[in-house]
C-alpha atoms as a PDB file:
ATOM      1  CA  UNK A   1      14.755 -27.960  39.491  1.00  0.00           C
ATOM      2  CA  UNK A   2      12.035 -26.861  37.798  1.00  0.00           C
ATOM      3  CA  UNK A   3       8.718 -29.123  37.048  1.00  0.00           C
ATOM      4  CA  UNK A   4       7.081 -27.792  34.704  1.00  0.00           C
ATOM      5  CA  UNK A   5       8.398 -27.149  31.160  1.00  0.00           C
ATOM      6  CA  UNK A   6       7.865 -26.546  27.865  1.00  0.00           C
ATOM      7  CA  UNK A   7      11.150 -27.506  26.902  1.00  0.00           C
ATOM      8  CA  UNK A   8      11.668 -30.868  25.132  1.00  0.00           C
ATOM      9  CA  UNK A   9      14.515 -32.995  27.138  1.00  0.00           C
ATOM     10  CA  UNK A  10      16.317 -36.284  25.494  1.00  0.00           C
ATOM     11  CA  UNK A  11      15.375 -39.505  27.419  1.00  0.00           C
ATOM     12  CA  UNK A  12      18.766 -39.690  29.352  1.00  0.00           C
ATOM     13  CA  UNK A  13      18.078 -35.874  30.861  1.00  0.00           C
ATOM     14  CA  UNK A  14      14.353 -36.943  31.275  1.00  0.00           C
ATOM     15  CA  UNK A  15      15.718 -39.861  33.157  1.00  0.00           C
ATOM     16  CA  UNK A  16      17.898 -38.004  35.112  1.00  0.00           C
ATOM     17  CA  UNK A  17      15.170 -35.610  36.102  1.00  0.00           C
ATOM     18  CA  UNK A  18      13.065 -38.314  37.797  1.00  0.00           C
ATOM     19  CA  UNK A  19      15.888 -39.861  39.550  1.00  0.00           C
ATOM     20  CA  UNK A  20      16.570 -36.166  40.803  1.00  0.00           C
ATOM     21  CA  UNK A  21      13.347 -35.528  41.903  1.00  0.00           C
ATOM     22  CA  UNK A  22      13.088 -39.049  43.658  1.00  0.00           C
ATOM     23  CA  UNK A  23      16.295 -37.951  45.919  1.00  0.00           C
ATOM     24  CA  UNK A  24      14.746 -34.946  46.748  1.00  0.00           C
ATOM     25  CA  UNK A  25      11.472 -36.925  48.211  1.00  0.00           C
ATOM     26  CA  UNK A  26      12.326 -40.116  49.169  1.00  0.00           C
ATOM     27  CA  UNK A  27       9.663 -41.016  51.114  1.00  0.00           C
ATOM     28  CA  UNK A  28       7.345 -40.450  47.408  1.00  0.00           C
ATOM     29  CA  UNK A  29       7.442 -44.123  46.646  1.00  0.00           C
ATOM     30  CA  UNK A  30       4.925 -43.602  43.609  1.00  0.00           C
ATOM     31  CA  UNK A  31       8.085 -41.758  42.181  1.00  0.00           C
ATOM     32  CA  UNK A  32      10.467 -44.753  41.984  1.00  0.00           C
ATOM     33  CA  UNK A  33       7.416 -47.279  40.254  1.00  0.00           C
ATOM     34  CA  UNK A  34       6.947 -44.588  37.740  1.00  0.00           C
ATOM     35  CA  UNK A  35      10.278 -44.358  37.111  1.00  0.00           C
ATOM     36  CA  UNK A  36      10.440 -47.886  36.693  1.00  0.00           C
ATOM     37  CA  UNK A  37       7.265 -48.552  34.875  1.00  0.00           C
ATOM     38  CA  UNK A  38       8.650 -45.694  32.455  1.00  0.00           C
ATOM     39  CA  UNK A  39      12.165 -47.009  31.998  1.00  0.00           C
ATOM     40  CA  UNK A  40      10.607 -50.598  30.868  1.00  0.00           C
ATOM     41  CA  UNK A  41       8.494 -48.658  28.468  1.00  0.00           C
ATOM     42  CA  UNK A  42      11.661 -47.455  26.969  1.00  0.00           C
ATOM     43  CA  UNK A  43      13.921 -50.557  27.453  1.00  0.00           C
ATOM     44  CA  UNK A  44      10.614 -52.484  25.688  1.00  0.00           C
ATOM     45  CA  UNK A  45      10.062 -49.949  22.867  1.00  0.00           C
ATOM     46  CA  UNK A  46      14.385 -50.241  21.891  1.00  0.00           C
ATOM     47  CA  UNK A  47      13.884 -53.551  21.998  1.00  0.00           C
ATOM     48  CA  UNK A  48      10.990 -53.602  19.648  1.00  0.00           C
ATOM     49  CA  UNK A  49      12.917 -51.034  17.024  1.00  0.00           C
ATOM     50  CA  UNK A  50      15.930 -53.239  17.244  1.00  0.00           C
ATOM     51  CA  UNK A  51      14.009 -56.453  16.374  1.00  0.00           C
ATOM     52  CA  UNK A  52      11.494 -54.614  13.905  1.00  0.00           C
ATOM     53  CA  UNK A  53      12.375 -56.427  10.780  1.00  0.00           C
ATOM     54  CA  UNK A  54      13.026 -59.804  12.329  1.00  0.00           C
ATOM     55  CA  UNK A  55       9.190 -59.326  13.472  1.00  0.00           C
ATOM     56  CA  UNK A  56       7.721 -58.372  10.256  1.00  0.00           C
ATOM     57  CA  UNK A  57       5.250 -55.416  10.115  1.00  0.00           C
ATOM     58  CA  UNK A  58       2.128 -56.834  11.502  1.00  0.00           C
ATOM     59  CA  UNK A  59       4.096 -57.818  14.800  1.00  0.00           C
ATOM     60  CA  UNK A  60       5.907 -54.808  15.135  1.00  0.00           C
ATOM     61  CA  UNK A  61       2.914 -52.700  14.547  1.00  0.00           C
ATOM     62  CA  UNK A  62       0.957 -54.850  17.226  1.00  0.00           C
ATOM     63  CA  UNK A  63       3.677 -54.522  19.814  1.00  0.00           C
ATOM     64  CA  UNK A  64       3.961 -50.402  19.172  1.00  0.00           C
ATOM     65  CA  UNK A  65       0.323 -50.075  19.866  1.00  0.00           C
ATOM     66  CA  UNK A  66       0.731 -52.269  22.946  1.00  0.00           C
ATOM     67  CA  UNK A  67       3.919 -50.282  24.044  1.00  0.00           C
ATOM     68  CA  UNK A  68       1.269 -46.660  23.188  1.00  0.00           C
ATOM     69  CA  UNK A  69      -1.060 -48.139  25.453  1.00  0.00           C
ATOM     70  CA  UNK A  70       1.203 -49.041  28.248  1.00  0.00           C
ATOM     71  CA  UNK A  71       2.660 -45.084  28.078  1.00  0.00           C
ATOM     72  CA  UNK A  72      -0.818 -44.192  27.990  1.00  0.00           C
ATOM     73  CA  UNK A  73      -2.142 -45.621  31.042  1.00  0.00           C
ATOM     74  CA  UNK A  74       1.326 -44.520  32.721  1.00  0.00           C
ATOM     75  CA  UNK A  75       0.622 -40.940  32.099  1.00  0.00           C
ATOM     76  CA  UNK A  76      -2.495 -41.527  33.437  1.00  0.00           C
ATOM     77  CA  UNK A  77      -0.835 -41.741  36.859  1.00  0.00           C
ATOM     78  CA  UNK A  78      -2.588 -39.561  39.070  1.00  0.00           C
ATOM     79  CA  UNK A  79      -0.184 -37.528  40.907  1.00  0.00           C
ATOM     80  CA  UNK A  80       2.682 -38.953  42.679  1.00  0.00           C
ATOM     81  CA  UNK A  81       1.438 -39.120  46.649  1.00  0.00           C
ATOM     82  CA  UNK A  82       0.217 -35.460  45.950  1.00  0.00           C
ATOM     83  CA  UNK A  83       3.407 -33.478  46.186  1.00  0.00           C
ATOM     84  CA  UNK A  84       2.522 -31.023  43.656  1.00  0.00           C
ATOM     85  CA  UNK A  85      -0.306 -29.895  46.082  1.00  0.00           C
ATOM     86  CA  UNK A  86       1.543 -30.212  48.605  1.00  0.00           C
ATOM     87  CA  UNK A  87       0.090 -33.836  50.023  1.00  0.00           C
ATOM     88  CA  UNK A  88       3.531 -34.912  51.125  1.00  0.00           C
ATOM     89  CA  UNK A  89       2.999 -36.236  54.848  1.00  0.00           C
ATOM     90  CA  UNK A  90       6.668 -36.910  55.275  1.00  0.00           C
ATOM     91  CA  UNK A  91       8.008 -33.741  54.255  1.00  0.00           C
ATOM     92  CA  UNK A  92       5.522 -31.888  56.334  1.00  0.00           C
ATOM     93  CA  UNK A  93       5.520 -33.696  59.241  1.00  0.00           C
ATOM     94  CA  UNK A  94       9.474 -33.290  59.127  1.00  0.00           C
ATOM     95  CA  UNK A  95       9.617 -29.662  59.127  1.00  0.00           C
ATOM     96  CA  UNK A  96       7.241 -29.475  61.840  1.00  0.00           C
END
């Protein structure tokens, strides 16, 4: 599995992709909130397009730039209990 790409990948496969990586490093519990802060960002933001005209423009417009914020601060995440340098305590200190 590779993790870095410049490929673009649907949601599902993107999806997929975290809950891959997440059974690879169980122990990486920042892993499983991102994947859930991320999949709320998504359940939120199909919500919002399916209920766009019953909210008008102003709401819907207000509750995008909330939903942009949220995704934001998400990739903001600094990085997941350090695996990609390495950091991960429980995968060392198992092959040891």
């Amino acid at each position: 599995m590779s993790i870095i790409s410049e490929q673009q990948n649907c949601m599902a496969h993107l999806l997929r992709e975290i809950r891959k990586f997440y059974k690879l490093f169980p122990g990486l519990k920042d892993i499983a909130a991102f994947y859930a802060k991320f999949r709320r960002i998504i359940k939120d933001g199909e919500r919002l397009q399916a209920l766009r005209k019953e909210f008008g423009e102003e709401k819907s417009y207000r509750r995008f730039i909330r939903l942009e914020t949220r995704m934001e601060e998400l990739l903001k995440w600094p990085n997941p209990d350090n695996v990609l340098q390495g950091g991960n305590r429980q995968s060392k200190e198992a092959t040891t």
